[in-house]
Protein backbone atom coordinates (compact mmCIF):
# COMPACT_ATOMS: atom_id res chain seq x y z
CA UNK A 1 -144.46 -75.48 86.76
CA UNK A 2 -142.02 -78.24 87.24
CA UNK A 3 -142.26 -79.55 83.69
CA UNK A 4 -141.72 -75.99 82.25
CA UNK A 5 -138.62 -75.21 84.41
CA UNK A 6 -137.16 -78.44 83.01
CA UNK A 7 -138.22 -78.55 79.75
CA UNK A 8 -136.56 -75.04 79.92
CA UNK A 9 -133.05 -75.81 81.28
CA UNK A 10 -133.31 -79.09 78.89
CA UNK A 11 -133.27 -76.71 75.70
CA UNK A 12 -130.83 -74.58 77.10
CA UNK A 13 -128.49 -77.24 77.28
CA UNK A 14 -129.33 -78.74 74.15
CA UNK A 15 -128.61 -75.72 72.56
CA UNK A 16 -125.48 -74.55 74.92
CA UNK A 17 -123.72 -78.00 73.48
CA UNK A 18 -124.99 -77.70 70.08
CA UNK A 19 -122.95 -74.07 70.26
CA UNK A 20 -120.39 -74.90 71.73
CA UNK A 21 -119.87 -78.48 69.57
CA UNK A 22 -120.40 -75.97 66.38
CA UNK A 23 -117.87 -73.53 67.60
CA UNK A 24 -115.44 -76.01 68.49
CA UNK A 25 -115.51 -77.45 64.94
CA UNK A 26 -115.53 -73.88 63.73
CA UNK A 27 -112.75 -73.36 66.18
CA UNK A 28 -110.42 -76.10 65.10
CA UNK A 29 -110.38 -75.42 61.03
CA UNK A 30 -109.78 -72.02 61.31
CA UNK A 31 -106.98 -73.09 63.25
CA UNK A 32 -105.66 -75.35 60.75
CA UNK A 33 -106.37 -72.40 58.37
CA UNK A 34 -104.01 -70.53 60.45
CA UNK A 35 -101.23 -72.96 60.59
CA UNK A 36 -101.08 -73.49 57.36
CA UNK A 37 -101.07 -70.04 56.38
CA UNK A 38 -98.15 -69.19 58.68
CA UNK A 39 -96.73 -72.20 57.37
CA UNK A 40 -96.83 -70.99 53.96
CA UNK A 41 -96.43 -67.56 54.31
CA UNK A 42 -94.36 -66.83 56.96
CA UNK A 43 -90.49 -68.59 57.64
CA UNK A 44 -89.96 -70.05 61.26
CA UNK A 45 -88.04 -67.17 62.82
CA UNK A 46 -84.42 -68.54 64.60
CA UNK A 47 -83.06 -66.85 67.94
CA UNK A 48 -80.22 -64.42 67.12
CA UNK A 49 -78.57 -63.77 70.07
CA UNK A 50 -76.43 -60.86 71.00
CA UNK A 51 -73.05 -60.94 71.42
CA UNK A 52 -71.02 -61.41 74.95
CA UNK A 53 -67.42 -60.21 75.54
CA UNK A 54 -66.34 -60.31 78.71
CA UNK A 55 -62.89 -60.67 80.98
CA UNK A 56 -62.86 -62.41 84.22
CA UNK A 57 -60.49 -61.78 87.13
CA UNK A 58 -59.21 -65.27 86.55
CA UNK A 59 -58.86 -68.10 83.73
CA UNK A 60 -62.47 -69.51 84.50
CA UNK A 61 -62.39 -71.05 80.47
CA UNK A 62 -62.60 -74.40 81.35
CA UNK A 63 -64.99 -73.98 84.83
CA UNK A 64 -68.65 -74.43 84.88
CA UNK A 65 -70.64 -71.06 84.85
CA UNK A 66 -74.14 -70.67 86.71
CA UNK A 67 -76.22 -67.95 87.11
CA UNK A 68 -77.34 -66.28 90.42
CA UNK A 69 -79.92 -63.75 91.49
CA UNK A 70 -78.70 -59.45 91.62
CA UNK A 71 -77.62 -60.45 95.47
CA UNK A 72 -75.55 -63.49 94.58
CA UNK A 73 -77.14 -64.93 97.15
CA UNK A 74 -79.16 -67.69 95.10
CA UNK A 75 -78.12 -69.73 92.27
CA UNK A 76 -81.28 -69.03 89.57
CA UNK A 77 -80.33 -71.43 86.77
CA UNK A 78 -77.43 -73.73 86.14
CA UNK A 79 -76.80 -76.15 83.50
CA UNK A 80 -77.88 -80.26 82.83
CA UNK A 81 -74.90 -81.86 82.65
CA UNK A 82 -75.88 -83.18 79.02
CA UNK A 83 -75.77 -79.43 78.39
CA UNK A 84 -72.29 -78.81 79.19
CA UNK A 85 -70.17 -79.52 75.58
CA UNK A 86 -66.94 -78.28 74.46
CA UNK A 87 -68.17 -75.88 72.34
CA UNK A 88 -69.63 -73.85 75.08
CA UNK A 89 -66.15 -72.93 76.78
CA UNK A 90 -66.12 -69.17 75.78
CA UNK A 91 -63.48 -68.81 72.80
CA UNK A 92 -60.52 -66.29 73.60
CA UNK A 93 -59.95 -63.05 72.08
CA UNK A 94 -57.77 -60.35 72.04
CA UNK A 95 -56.54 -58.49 74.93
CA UNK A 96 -57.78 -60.52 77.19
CA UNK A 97 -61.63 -60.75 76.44
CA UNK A 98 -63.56 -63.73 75.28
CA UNK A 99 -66.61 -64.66 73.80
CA UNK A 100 -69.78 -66.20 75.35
CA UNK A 101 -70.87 -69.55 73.99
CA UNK A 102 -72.38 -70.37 77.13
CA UNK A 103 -75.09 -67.93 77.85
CA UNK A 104 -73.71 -66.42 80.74
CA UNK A 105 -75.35 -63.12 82.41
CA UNK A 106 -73.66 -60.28 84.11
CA UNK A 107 -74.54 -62.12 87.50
CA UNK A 108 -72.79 -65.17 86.82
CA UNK A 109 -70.20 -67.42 88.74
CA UNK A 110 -67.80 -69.91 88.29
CA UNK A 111 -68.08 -73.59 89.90
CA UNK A 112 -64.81 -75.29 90.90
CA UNK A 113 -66.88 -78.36 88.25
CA UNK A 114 -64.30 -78.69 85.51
CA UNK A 115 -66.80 -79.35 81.87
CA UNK A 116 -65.04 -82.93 82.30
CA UNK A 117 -66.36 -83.39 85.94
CA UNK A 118 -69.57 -81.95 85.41
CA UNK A 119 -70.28 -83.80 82.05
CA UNK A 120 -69.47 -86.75 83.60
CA UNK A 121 -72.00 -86.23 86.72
CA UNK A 122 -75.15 -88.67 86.37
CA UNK A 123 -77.75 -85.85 87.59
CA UNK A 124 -77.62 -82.25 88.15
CA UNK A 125 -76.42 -81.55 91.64
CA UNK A 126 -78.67 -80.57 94.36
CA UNK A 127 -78.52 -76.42 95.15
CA UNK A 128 -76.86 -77.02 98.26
CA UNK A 129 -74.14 -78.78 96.39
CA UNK A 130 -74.04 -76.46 93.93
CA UNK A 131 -73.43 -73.28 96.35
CA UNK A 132 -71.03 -74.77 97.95
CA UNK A 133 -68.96 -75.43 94.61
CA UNK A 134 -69.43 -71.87 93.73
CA UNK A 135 -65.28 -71.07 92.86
CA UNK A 136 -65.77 -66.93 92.61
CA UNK A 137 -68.79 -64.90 93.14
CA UNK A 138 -67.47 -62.27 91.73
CA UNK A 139 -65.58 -63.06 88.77
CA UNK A 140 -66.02 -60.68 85.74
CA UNK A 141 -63.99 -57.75 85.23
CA UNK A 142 -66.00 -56.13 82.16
CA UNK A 143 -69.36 -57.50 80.58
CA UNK A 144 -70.36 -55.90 77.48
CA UNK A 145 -73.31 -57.24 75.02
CA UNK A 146 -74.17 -56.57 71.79
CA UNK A 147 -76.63 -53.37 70.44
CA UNK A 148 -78.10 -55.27 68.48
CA UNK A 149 -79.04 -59.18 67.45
CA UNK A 150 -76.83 -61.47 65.25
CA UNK A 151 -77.09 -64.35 63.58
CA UNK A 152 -75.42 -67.74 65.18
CA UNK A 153 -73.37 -67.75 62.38
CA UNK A 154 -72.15 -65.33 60.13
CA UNK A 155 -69.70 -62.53 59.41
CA UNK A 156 -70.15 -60.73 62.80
CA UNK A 157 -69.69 -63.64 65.18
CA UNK A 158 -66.12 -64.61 63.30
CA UNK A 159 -63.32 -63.79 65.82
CA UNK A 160 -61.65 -61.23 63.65
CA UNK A 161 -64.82 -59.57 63.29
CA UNK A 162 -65.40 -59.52 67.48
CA UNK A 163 -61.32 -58.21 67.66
CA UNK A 164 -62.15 -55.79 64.99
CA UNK A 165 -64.84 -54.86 67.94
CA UNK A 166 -62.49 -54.69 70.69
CA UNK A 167 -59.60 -52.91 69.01
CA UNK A 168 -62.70 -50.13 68.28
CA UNK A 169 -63.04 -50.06 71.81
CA UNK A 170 -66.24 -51.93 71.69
CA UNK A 171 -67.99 -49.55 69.34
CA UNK A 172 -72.09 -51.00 68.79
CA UNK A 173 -71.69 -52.76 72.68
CA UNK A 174 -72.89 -51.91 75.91
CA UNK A 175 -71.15 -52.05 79.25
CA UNK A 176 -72.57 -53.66 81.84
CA UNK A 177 -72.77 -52.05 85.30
CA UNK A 178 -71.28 -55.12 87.71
């Protein structure tokens, strides 16, 4: 009785890994298949982002920006300091408004971090240090994103093309409630 319950659970597992070993290999070019087919086929699609005007109560252009939760009460992502280049300050616009080349969310705030001072930090400050070099928790005036996705570059993200937008009186965006 012995010898038939492990002759039994011997085959089993003979043939478990031979299934498993022949699925795997079965597995792994059908995935290579796949790649290459999408590879082929199919161009790498690139983010298009949507566009950001916004005014602030105050010229925040050259301050740090991090985001906090609806409550403002916790910071939920901030920058490396790696991350923080000239050509993220937002660029200005007319009447007031600029552009987002930061990323920046309806729930963000300004640090008193200059991009200087924070490029120049070694490591990302702790989130104690952080709050407590939180400038304005309340700084945007207007917030108003795009209805639909552009292209990083292009016709659409030129500034006359974004003015054109504003003097329209920001026909194709959507207001933010803040």
């Amino acid at each position: 009785m012995k010898k038939s319950i492990l002759t039994i659970v011997a085959i089993a597992t003979l043939l478990a890994t031979t299934a498993c070993q022949s699925n795997k290999e079965n597995t792994n070019s059908t995935k290579t298949e796949d790649i290459v087919t999408e590879q082929t086929i199919q161009p790498i699609a690139m983010a298009m982002p949507r566009i950001v005007i916004y005014k602030t109560t105050a010229d925040y252009s050259n301050l740090v920006p991090v985001a906090m939760d609806e409550s403002k009460s916790q910071i939920v992502s901030f920058p490396d300091p790696a991350d923080v280049k000239e050509n993220k300050r937002p660029t200005q616009l007319d009447n007031g408004y600029l552009l987002d080349n930061f990323g920046i969310g309806k729930n963000v705030v300004y640090t008193d971090y200059t991009f200087e001072q924070y490029a120049a930090l070694e490591s990302v400050p702790d989130m104690e240090t952080l709050m407590q070099h939180i400038a304005d928790r309340n700084p945007l005036v207007e917030y108003y994103v795009s209805g639909k996705e552009y292209p990083r570059t292009g016709e659409a993200r030129t500034i006359e093309a974004i003015n054109k937008v504003i003097a329209s009186g920001m026909e194709g965006f959507e207001k933010a409630e803040l």
